[in-house]
N, C-alpha and C. Protein backbone atom coordinates (compact mmCIF):
# COMPACT_ATOMS: atom_id res chain seq x y z
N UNK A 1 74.13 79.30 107.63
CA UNK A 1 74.49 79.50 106.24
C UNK A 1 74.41 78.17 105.51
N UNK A 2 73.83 77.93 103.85
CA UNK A 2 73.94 76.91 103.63
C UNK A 2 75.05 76.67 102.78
N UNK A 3 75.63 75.66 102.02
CA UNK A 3 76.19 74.75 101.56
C UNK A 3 76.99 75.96 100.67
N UNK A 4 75.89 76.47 100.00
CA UNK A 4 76.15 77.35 98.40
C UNK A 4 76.54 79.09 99.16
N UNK A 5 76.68 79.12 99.76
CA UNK A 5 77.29 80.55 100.52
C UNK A 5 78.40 80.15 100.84
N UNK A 6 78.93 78.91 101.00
CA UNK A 6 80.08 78.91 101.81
C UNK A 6 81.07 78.04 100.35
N UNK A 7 81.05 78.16 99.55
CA UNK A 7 82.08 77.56 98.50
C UNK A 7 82.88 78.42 98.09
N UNK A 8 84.00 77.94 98.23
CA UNK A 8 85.50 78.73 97.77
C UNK A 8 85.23 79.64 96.34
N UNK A 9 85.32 81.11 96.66
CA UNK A 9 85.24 81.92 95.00
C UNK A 9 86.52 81.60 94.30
N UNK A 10 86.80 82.09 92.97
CA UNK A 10 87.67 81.38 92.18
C UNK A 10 87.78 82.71 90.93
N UNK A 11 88.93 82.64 90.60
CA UNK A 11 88.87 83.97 89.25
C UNK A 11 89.98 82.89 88.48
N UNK A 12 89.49 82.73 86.95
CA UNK A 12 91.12 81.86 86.74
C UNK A 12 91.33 82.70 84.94
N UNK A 13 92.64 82.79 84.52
CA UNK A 13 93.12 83.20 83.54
C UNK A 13 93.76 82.23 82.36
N UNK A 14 94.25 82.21 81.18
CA UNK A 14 94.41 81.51 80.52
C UNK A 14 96.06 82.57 80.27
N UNK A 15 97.17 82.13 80.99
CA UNK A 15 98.43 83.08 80.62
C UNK A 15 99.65 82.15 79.83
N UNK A 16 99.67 83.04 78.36
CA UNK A 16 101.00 82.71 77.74
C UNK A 16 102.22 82.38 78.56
N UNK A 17 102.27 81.21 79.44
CA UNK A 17 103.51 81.24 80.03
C UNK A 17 103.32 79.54 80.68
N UNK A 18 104.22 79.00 80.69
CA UNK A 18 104.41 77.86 81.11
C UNK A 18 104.33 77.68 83.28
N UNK A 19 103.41 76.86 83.50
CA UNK A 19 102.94 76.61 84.96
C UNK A 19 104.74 76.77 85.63
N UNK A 20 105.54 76.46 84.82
CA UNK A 20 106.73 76.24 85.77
C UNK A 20 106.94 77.68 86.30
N UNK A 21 106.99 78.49 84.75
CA UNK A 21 107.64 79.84 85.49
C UNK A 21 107.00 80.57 86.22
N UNK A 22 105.55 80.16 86.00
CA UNK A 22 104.07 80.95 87.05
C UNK A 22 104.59 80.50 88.34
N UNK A 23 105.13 79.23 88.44
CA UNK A 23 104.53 78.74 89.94
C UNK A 23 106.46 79.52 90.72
N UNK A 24 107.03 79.38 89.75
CA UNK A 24 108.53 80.30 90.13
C UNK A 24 108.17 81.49 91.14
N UNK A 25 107.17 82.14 90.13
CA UNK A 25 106.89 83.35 91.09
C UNK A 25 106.11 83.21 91.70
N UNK A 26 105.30 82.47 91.75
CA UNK A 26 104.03 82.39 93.23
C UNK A 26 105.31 81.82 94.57
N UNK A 27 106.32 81.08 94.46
CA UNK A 27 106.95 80.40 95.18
C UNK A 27 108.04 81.22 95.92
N UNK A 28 108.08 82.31 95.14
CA UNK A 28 109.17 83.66 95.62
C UNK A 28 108.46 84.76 96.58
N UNK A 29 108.41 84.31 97.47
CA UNK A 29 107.33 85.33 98.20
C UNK A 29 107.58 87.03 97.99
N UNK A 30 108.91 87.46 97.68
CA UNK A 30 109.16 88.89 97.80
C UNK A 30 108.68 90.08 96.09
N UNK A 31 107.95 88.48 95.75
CA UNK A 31 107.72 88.78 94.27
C UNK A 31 105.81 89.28 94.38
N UNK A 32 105.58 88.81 95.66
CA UNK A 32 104.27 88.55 96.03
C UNK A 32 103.72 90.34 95.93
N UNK A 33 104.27 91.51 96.43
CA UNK A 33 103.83 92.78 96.17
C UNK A 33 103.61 93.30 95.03
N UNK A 34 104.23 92.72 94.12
CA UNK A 34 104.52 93.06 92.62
C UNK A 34 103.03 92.41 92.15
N UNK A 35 102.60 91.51 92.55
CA UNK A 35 101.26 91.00 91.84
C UNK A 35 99.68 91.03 92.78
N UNK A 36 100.46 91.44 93.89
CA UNK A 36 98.55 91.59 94.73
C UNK A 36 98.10 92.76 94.00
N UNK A 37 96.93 92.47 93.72
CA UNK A 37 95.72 92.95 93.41
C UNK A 37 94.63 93.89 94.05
N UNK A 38 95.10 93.52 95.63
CA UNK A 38 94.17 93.86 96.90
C UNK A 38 94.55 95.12 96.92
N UNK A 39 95.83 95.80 96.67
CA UNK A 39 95.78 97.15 97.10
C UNK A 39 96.78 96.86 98.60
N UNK A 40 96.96 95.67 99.37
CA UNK A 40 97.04 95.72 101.28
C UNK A 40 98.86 95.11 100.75
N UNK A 41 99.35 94.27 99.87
CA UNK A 41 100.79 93.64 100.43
C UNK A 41 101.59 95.18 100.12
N UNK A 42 102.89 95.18 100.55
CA UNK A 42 103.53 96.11 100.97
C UNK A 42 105.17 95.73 100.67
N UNK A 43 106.16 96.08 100.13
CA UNK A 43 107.45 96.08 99.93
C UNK A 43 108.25 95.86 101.37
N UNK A 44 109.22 94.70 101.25
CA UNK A 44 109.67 94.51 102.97
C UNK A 44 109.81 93.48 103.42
N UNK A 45 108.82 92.97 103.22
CA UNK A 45 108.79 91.54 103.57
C UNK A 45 109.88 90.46 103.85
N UNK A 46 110.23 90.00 104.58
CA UNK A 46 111.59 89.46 104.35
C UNK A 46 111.47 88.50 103.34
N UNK A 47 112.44 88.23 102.38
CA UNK A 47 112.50 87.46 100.98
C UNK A 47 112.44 85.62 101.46
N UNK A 48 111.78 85.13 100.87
CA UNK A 48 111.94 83.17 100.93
C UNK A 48 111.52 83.01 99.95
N UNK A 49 111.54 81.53 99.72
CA UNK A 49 111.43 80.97 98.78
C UNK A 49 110.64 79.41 99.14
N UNK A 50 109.03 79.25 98.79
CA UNK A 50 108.22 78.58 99.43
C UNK A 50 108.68 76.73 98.53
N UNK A 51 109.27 75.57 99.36
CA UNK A 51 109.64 74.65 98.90
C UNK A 51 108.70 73.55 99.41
N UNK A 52 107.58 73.59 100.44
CA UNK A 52 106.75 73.07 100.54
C UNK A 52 105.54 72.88 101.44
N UNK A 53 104.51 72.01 101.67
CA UNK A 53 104.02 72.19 102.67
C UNK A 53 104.81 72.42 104.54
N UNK A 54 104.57 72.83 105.20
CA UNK A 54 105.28 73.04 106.52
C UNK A 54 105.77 75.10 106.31
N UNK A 55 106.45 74.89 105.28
CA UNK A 55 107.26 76.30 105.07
C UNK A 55 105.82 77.27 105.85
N UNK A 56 106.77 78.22 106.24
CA UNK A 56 105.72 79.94 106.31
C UNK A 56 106.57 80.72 105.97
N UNK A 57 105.51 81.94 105.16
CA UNK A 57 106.53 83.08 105.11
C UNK A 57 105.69 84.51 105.73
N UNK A 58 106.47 85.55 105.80
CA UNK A 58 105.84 86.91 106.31
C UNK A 58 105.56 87.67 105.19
N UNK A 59 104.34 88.38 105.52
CA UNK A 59 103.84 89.11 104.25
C UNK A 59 103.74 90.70 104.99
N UNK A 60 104.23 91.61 104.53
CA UNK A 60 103.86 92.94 105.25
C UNK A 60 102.63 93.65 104.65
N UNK A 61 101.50 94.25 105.19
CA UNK A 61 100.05 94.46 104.87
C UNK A 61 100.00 96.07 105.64
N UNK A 62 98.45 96.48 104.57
CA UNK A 62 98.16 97.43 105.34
C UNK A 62 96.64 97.88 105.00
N UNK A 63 95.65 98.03 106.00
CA UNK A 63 94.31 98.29 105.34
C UNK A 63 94.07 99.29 106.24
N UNK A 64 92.45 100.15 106.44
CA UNK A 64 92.39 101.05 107.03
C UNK A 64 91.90 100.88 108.42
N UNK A 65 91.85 99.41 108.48
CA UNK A 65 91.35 98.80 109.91
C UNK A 65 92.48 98.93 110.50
N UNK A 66 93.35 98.32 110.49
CA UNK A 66 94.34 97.59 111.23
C UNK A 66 96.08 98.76 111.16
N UNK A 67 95.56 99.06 109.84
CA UNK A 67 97.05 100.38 109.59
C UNK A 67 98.27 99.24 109.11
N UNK A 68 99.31 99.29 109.20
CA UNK A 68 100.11 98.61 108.98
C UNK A 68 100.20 97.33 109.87
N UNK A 69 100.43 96.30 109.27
CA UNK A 69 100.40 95.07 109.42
C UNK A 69 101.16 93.86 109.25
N UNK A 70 101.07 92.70 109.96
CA UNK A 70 102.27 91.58 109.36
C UNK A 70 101.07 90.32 109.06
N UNK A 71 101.20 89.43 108.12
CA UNK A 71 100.38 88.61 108.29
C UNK A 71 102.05 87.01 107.95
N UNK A 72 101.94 86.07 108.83
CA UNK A 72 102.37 84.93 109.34
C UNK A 72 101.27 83.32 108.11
N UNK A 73 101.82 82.99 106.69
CA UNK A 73 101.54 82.59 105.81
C UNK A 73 101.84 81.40 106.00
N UNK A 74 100.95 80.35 106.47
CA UNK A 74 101.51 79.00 106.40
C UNK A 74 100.91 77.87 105.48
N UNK A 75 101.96 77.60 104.84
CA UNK A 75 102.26 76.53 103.29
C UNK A 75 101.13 75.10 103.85
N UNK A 76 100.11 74.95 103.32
CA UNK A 76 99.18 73.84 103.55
C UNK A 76 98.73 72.82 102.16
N UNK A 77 99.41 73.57 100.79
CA UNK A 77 98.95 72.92 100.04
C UNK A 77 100.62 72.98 98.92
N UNK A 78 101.04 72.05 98.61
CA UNK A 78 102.01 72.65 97.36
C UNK A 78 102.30 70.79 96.90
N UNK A 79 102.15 70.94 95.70
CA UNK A 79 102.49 70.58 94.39
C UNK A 79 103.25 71.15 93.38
N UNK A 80 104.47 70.80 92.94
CA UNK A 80 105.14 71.22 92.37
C UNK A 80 104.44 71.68 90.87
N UNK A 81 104.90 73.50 90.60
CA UNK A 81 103.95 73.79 89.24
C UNK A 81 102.74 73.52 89.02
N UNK A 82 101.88 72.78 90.23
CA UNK A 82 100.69 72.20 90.18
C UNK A 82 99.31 73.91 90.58
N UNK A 83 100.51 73.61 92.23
CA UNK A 83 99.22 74.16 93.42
C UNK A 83 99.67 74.92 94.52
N UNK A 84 99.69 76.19 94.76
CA UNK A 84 99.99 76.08 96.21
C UNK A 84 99.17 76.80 96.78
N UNK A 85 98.81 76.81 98.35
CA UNK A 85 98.09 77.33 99.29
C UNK A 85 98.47 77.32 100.58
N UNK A 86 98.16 78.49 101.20
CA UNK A 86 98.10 79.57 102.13
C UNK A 86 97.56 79.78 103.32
N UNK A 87 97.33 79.46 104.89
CA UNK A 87 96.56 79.62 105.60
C UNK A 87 97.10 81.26 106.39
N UNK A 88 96.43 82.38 106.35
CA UNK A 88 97.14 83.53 107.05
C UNK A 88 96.79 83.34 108.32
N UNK A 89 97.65 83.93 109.38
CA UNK A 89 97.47 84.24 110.63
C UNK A 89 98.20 85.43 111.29
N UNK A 90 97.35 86.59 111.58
CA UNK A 90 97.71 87.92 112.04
C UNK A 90 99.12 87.87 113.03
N UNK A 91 100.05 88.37 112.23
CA UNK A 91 101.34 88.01 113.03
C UNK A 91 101.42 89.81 114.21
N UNK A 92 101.10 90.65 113.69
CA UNK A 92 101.09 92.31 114.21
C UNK A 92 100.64 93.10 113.64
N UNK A 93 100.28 94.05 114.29
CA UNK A 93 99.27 95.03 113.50
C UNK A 93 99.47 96.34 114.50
N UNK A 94 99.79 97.56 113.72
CA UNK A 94 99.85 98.67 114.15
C UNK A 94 98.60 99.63 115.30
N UNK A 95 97.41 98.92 114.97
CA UNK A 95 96.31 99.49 115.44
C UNK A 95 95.85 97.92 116.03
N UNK A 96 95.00 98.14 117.17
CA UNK A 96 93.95 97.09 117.83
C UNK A 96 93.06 96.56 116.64
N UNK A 97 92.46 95.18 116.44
CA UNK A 97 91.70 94.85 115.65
C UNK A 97 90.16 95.44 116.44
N UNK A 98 89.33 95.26 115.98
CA UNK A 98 87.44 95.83 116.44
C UNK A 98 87.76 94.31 117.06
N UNK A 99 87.75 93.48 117.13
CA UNK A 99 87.52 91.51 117.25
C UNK A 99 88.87 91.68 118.00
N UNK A 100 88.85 90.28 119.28
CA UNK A 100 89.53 90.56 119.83
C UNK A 100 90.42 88.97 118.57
N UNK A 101 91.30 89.15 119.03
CA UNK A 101 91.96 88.73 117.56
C UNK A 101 93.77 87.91 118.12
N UNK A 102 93.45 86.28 118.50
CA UNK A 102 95.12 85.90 118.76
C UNK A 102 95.83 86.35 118.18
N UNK A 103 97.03 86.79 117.90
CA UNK A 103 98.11 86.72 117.29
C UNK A 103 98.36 85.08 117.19
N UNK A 104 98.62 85.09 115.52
CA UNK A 104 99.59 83.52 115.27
C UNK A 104 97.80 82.58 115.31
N UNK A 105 96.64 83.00 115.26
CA UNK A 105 95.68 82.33 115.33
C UNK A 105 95.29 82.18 113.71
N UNK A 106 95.10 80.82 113.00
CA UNK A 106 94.92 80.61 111.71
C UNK A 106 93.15 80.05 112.01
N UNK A 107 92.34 80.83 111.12
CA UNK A 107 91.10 80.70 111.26
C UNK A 107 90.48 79.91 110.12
N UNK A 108 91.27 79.10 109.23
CA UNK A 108 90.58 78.25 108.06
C UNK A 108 90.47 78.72 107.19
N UNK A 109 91.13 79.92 106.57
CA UNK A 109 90.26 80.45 105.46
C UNK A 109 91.82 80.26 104.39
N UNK A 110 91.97 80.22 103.37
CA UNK A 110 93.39 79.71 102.90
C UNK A 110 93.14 80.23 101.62
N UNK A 111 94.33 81.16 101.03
CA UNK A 111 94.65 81.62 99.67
C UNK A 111 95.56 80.49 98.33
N UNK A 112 94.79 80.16 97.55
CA UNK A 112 95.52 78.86 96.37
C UNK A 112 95.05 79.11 95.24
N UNK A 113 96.59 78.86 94.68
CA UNK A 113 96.87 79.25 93.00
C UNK A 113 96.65 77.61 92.84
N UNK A 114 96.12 77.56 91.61
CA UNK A 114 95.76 76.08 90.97
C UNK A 114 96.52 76.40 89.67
N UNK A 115 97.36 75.40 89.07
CA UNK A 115 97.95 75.56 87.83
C UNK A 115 97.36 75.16 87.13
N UNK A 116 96.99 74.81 85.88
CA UNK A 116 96.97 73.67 84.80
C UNK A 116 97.20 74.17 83.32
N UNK A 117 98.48 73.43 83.55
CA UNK A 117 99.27 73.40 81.93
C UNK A 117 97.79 73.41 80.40
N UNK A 118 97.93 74.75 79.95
CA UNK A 118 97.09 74.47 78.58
C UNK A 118 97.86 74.30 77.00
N UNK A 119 98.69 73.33 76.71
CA UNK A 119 99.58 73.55 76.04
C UNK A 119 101.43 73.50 76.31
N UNK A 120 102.19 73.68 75.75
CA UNK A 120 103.65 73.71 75.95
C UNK A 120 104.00 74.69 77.41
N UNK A 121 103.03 76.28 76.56
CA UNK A 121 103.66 77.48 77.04
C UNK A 121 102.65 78.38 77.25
N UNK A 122 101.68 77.72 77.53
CA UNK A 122 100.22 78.48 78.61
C UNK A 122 99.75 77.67 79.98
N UNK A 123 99.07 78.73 80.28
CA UNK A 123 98.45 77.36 81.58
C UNK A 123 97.30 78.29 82.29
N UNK A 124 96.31 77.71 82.79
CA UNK A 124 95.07 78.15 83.38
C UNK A 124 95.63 78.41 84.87
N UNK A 125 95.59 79.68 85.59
CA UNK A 125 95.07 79.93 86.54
C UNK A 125 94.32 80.28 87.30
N UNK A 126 93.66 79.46 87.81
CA UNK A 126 93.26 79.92 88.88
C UNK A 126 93.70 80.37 90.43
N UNK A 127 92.71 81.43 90.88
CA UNK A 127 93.21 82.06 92.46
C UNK A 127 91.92 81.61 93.31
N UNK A 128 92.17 81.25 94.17
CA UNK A 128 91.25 80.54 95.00
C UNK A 128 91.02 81.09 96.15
N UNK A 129 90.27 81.63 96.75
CA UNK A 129 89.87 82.04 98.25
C UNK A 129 89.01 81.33 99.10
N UNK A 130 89.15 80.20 100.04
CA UNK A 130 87.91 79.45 100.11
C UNK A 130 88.44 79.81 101.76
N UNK A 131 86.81 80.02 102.42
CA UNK A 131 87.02 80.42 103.78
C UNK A 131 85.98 79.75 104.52
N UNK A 132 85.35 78.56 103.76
CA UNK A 132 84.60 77.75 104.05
C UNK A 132 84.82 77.08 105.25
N UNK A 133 86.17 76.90 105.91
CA UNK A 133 86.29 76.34 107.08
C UNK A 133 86.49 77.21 108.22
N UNK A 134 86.13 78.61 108.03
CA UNK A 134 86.44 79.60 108.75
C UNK A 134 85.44 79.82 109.88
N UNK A 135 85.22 80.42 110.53
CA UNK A 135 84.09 81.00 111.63
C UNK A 135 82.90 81.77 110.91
N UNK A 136 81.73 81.62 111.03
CA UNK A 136 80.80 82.62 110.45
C UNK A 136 81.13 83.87 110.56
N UNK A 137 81.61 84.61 111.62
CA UNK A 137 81.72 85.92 111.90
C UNK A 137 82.56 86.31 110.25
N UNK A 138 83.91 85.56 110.27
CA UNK A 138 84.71 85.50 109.36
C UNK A 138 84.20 85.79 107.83
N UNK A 139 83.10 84.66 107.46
CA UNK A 139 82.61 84.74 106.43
C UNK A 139 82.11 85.30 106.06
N UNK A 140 81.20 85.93 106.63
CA UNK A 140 80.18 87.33 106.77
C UNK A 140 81.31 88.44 106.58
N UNK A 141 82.20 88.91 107.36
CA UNK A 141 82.78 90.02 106.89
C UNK A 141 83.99 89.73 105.46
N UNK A 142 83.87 89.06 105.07
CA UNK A 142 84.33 88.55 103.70
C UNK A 142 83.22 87.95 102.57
N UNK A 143 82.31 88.64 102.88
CA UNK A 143 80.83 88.13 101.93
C UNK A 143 81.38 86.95 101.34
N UNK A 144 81.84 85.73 102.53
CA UNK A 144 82.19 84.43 101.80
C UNK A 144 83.09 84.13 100.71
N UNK A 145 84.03 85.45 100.82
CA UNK A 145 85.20 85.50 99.95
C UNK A 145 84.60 86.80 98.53
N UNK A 146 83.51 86.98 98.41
CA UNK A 146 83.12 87.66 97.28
C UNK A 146 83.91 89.19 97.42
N UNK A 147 84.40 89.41 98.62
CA UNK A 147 85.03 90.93 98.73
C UNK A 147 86.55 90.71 98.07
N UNK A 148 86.53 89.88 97.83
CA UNK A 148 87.80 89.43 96.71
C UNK A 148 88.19 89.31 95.73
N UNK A 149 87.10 89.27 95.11
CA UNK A 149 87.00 88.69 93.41
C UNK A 149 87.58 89.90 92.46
N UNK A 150 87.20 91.23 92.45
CA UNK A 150 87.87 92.03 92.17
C UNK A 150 89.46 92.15 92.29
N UNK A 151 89.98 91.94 93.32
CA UNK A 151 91.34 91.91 93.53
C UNK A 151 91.91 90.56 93.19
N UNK A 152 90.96 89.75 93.15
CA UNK A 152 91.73 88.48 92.67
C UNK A 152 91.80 88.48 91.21
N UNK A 153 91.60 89.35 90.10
CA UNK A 153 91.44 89.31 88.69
C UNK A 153 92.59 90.18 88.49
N UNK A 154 93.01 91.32 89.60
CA UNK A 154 93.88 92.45 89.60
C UNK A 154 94.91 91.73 89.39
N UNK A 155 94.95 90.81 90.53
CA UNK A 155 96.50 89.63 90.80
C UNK A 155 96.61 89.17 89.37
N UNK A 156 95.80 88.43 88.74
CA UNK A 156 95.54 87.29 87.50
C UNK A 156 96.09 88.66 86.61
N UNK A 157 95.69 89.66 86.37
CA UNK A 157 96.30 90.38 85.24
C UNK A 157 97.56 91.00 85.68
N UNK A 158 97.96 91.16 87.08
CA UNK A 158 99.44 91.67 87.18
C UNK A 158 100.26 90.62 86.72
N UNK A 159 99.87 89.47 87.62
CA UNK A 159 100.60 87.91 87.15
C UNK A 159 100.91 87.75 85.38
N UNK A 160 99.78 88.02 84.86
CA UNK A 160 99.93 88.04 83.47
C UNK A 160 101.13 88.95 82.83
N UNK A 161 100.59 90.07 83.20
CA UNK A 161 101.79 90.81 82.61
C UNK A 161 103.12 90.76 83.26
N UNK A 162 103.28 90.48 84.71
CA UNK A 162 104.51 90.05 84.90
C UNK A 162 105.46 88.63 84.12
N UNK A 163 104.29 87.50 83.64
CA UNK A 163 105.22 86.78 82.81
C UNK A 163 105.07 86.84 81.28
N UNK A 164 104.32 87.68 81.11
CA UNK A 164 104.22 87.65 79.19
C UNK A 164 105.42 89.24 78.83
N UNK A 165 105.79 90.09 79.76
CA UNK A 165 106.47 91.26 79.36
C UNK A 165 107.62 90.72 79.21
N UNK A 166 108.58 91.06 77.70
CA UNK A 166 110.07 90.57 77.35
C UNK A 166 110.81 90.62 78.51
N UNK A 167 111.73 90.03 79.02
CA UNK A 167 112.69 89.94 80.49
C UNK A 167 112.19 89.66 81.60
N UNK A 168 110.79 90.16 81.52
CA UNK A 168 110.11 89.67 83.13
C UNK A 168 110.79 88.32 83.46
């Protein structure tokens, strides 16, 4: 594969809301079902609150491969209101994977919100999927992250409306 197949995809939004209170809720993991996009996070999860690189949290999942699922989220990138990012690693899964598949094995591929303040009380996000350091097999069944982009715009507009709606 060359150079230009393997670069991190990216969806980013321009949301009425200040990076602090965005990155509030990217940082609340139990807030995390309320804004995937993918259709797979799931209500359950046990609740944390991500304070920096080292942290992990549990995400409960479910697709038609695997059936219900745990995925094991470890904190590799955070900047305060800036940045944070994600390396997953298959913590359990209801069904056998097709791939024979460690448990607790992190394969390079890492989920990151990028902030940047546009103003007082907006700010650009971006969602980042880059799996560029992943295994080919990996990349290939993630058309290099492109099986994402759809659900990553889903997130960007739940996100949206979760901080522009009165009380959210």
């Amino acid at each position: 594969m060359d150079d230009q197949e393997t670069q991190p995809v990216s969806v980013s939004r321009r949301i009425e809301a200040p990076a602090a209170e965005i990155f509030e809720l990217l940082t609340a993991t139990q807030m995390h079902p309320g804004i995937d996009g993918s259709g797979m996070l799931r209500e359950g999860a046990p609740a944390s609150k991500v304070s920096g690189v080292g942290d992990a949290f549990v995400m409960k999942m479910h697709n038609e491969r695997l059936g219900d699922y745990e995925m094991d989220n470890h904190v590799v990138e955070f900047e305060l209101n800036r940045r944070i990012g994600w390396e997953p690693a298959l913590r359990s899964a209801e069904r056998s994977p097709e791939t024979p598949i460690a448990f607790g094995t992190r394969f390079g591929h890492r989920w990151i919100f990028d902030l940047a303040p546009d103003g007082p009380d907006a700010t650009i996000v971006t969602e980042i999927y880059d799996c560029s350091g992943a295994p080919e097999q990996l990349r290939a069944a993630m058309d290099n992250g492109n099986v994402w982009l759809e659900g990553m715009s889903t997130t960007l507009d739940k996100l949206e409306a979760r901080c522009t709606k009165p009380g959210a």
